[in-house]
C-alpha atoms as a PDB file:
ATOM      1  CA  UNK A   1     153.855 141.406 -89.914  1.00  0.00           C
ATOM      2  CA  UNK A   2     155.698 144.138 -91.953  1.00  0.00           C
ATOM      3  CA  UNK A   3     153.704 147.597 -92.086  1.00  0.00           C
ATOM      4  CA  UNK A   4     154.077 150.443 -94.918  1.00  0.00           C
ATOM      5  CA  UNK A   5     152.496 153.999 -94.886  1.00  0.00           C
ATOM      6  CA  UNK A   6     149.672 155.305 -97.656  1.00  0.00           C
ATOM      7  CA  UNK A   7     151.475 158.336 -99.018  1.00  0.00           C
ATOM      8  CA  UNK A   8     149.267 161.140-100.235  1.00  0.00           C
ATOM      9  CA  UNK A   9     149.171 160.240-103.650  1.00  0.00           C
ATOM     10  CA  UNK A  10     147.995 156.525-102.533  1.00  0.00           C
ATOM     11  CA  UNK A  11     151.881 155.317-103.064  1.00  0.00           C
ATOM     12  CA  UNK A  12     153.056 152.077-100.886  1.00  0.00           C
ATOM     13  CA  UNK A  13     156.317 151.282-100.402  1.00  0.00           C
ATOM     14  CA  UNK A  14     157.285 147.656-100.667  1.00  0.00           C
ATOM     15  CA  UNK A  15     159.580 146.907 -97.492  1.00  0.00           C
ATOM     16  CA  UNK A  16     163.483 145.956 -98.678  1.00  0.00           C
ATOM     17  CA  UNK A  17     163.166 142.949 -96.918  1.00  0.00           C
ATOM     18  CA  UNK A  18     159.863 141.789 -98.944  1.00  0.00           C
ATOM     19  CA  UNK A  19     161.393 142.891-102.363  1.00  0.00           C
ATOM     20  CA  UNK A  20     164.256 141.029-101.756  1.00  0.00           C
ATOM     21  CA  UNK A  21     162.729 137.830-100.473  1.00  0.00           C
ATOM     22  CA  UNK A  22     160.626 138.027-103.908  1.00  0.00           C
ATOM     23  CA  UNK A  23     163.126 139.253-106.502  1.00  0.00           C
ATOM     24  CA  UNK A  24     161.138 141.937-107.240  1.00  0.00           C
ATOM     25  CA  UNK A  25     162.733 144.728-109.177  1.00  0.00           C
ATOM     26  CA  UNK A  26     162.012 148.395-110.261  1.00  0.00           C
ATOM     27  CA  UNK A  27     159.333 148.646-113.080  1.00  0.00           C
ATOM     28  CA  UNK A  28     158.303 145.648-112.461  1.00  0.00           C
ATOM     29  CA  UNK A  29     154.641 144.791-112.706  1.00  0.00           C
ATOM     30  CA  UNK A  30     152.431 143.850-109.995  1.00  0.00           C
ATOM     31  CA  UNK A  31     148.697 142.552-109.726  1.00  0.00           C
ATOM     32  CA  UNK A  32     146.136 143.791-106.983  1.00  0.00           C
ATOM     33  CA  UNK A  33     143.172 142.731-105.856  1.00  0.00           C
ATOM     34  CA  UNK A  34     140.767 142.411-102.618  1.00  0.00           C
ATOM     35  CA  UNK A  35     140.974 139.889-100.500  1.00  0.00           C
ATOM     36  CA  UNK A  36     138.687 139.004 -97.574  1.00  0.00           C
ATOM     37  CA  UNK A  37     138.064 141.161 -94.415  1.00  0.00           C
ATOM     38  CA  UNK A  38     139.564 144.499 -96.063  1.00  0.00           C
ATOM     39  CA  UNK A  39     142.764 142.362 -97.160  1.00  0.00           C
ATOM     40  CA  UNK A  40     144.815 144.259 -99.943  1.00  0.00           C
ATOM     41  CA  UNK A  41     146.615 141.129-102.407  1.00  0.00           C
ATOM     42  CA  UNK A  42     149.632 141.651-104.093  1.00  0.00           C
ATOM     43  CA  UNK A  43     151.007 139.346-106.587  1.00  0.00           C
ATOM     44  CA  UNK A  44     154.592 139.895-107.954  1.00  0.00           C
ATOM     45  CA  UNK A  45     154.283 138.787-111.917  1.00  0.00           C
ATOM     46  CA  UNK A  46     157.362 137.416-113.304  1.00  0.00           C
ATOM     47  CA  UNK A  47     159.389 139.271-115.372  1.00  0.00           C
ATOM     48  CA  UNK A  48     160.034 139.170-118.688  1.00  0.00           C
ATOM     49  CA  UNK A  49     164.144 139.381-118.213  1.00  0.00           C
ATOM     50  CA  UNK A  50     163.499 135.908-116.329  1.00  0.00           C
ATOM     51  CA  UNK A  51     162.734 134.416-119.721  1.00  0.00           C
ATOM     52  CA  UNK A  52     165.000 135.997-122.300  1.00  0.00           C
ATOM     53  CA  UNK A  53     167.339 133.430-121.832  1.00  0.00           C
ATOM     54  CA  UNK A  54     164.908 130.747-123.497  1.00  0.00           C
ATOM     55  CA  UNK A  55     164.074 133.240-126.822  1.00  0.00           C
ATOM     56  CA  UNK A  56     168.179 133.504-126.726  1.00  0.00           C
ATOM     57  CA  UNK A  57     169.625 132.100-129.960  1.00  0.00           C
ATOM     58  CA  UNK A  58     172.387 129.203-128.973  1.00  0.00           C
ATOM     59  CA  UNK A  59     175.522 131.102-128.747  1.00  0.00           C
ATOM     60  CA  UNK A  60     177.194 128.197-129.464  1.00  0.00           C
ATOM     61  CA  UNK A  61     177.010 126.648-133.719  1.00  0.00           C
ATOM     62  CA  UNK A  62     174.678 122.980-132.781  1.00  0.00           C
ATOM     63  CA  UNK A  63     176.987 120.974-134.934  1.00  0.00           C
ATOM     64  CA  UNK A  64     180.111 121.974-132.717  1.00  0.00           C
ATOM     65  CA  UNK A  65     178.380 121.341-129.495  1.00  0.00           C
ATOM     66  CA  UNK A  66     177.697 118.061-130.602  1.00  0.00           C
ATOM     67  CA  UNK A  67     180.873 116.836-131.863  1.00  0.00           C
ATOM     68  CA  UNK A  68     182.635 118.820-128.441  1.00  0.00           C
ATOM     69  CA  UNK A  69     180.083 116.808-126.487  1.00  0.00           C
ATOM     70  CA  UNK A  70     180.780 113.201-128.177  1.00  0.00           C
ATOM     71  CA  UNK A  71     184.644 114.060-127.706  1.00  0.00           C
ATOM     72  CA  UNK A  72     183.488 114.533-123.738  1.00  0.00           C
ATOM     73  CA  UNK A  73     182.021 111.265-123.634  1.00  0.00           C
ATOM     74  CA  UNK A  74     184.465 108.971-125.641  1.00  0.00           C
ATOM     75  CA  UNK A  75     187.129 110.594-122.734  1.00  0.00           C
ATOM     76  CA  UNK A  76     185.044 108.864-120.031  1.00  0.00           C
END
Protein backbone atom coordinates (compact mmCIF):
# COMPACT_ATOMS: atom_id res chain seq x y z
CA UNK A 1 0.00 0.00 0.00
CA UNK A 2 1.21 3.48 -1.18
CA UNK A 3 0.68 6.34 1.56
CA UNK A 4 0.35 10.29 0.84
CA UNK A 5 0.26 13.15 3.48
CA UNK A 6 -3.02 15.65 4.08
CA UNK A 7 -1.39 19.00 3.49
CA UNK A 8 -2.88 21.90 5.38
CA UNK A 9 -5.07 23.05 2.86
CA UNK A 10 -6.57 19.29 2.59
CA UNK A 11 -4.20 18.77 -0.72
CA UNK A 12 -3.14 14.92 -1.56
CA UNK A 13 -0.58 14.14 -3.64
CA UNK A 14 -1.12 11.32 -6.08
CA UNK A 15 2.14 9.04 -5.84
CA UNK A 16 4.26 9.09 -9.46
CA UNK A 17 4.00 5.60 -9.52
CA UNK A 18 -0.04 5.62 -9.29
CA UNK A 19 -0.33 8.50 -11.90
CA UNK A 20 1.64 6.75 -14.15
CA UNK A 21 0.13 3.31 -13.86
CA UNK A 22 -3.30 5.29 -14.64
CA UNK A 23 -2.35 7.87 -17.27
CA UNK A 24 -3.45 10.41 -15.27
CA UNK A 25 -2.36 13.88 -16.21
CA UNK A 26 -2.35 17.49 -14.76
CA UNK A 27 -5.87 19.14 -14.77
CA UNK A 28 -7.30 16.26 -15.11
CA UNK A 29 -10.56 15.52 -13.38
CA UNK A 30 -11.13 13.13 -10.72
CA UNK A 31 -14.32 11.73 -8.82
CA UNK A 32 -14.45 11.12 -4.92
CA UNK A 33 -16.50 9.48 -2.85
CA UNK A 34 -16.74 7.30 0.55
CA UNK A 35 -16.24 4.04 0.61
CA UNK A 36 -16.73 1.57 3.48
CA UNK A 37 -14.84 1.58 6.86
CA UNK A 38 -13.49 5.33 6.42
CA UNK A 39 -12.26 4.31 2.75
CA UNK A 40 -11.55 7.53 0.58
CA UNK A 41 -12.46 6.39 -3.54
CA UNK A 42 -10.84 7.90 -6.25
CA UNK A 43 -11.84 7.43 -9.74
CA UNK A 44 -9.60 8.81 -12.59
CA UNK A 45 -12.32 10.08 -15.41
CA UNK A 46 -11.10 9.86 -18.84
CA UNK A 47 -10.04 12.64 -20.56
CA UNK A 48 -11.35 14.43 -23.11
CA UNK A 49 -7.81 14.53 -25.27
CA UNK A 50 -8.40 10.57 -25.27
CA UNK A 51 -11.30 11.19 -27.63
CA UNK A 52 -10.41 14.04 -29.95
CA UNK A 53 -9.15 11.75 -32.29
CA UNK A 54 -12.79 10.34 -33.06
CA UNK A 55 -14.44 14.22 -33.50
CA UNK A 56 -11.10 14.58 -35.88
CA UNK A 57 -12.15 15.28 -39.47
CA UNK A 58 -10.38 12.45 -41.89
CA UNK A 59 -7.21 14.04 -42.83
CA UNK A 60 -7.21 12.11 -45.66
CA UNK A 61 -10.13 13.18 -48.95
CA UNK A 62 -12.61 9.51 -48.59
CA UNK A 63 -12.60 9.15 -52.32
CA UNK A 64 -8.65 8.89 -52.39
CA UNK A 65 -8.47 6.49 -49.57
CA UNK A 66 -10.64 4.35 -51.35
CA UNK A 67 -9.22 4.18 -54.69
CA UNK A 68 -5.38 4.01 -52.70
CA UNK A 69 -6.96 1.13 -50.80
CA UNK A 70 -8.47 -0.89 -53.96
CA UNK A 71 -4.92 -0.26 -55.67
CA UNK A 72 -3.54 -2.13 -52.22
CA UNK A 73 -5.67 -4.96 -52.74
CA UNK A 74 -5.57 -5.64 -56.59
CA UNK A 75 -1.41 -5.79 -55.66
CA UNK A 76 -2.13 -8.82 -53.45
Amino acid sequence: MISSKLSAKYQVVIPKELRQGLNMRPGQRVYLSAGENDELILTARPDVDQFLGVLQPAVEDPVAYQKRVRVDKSSL
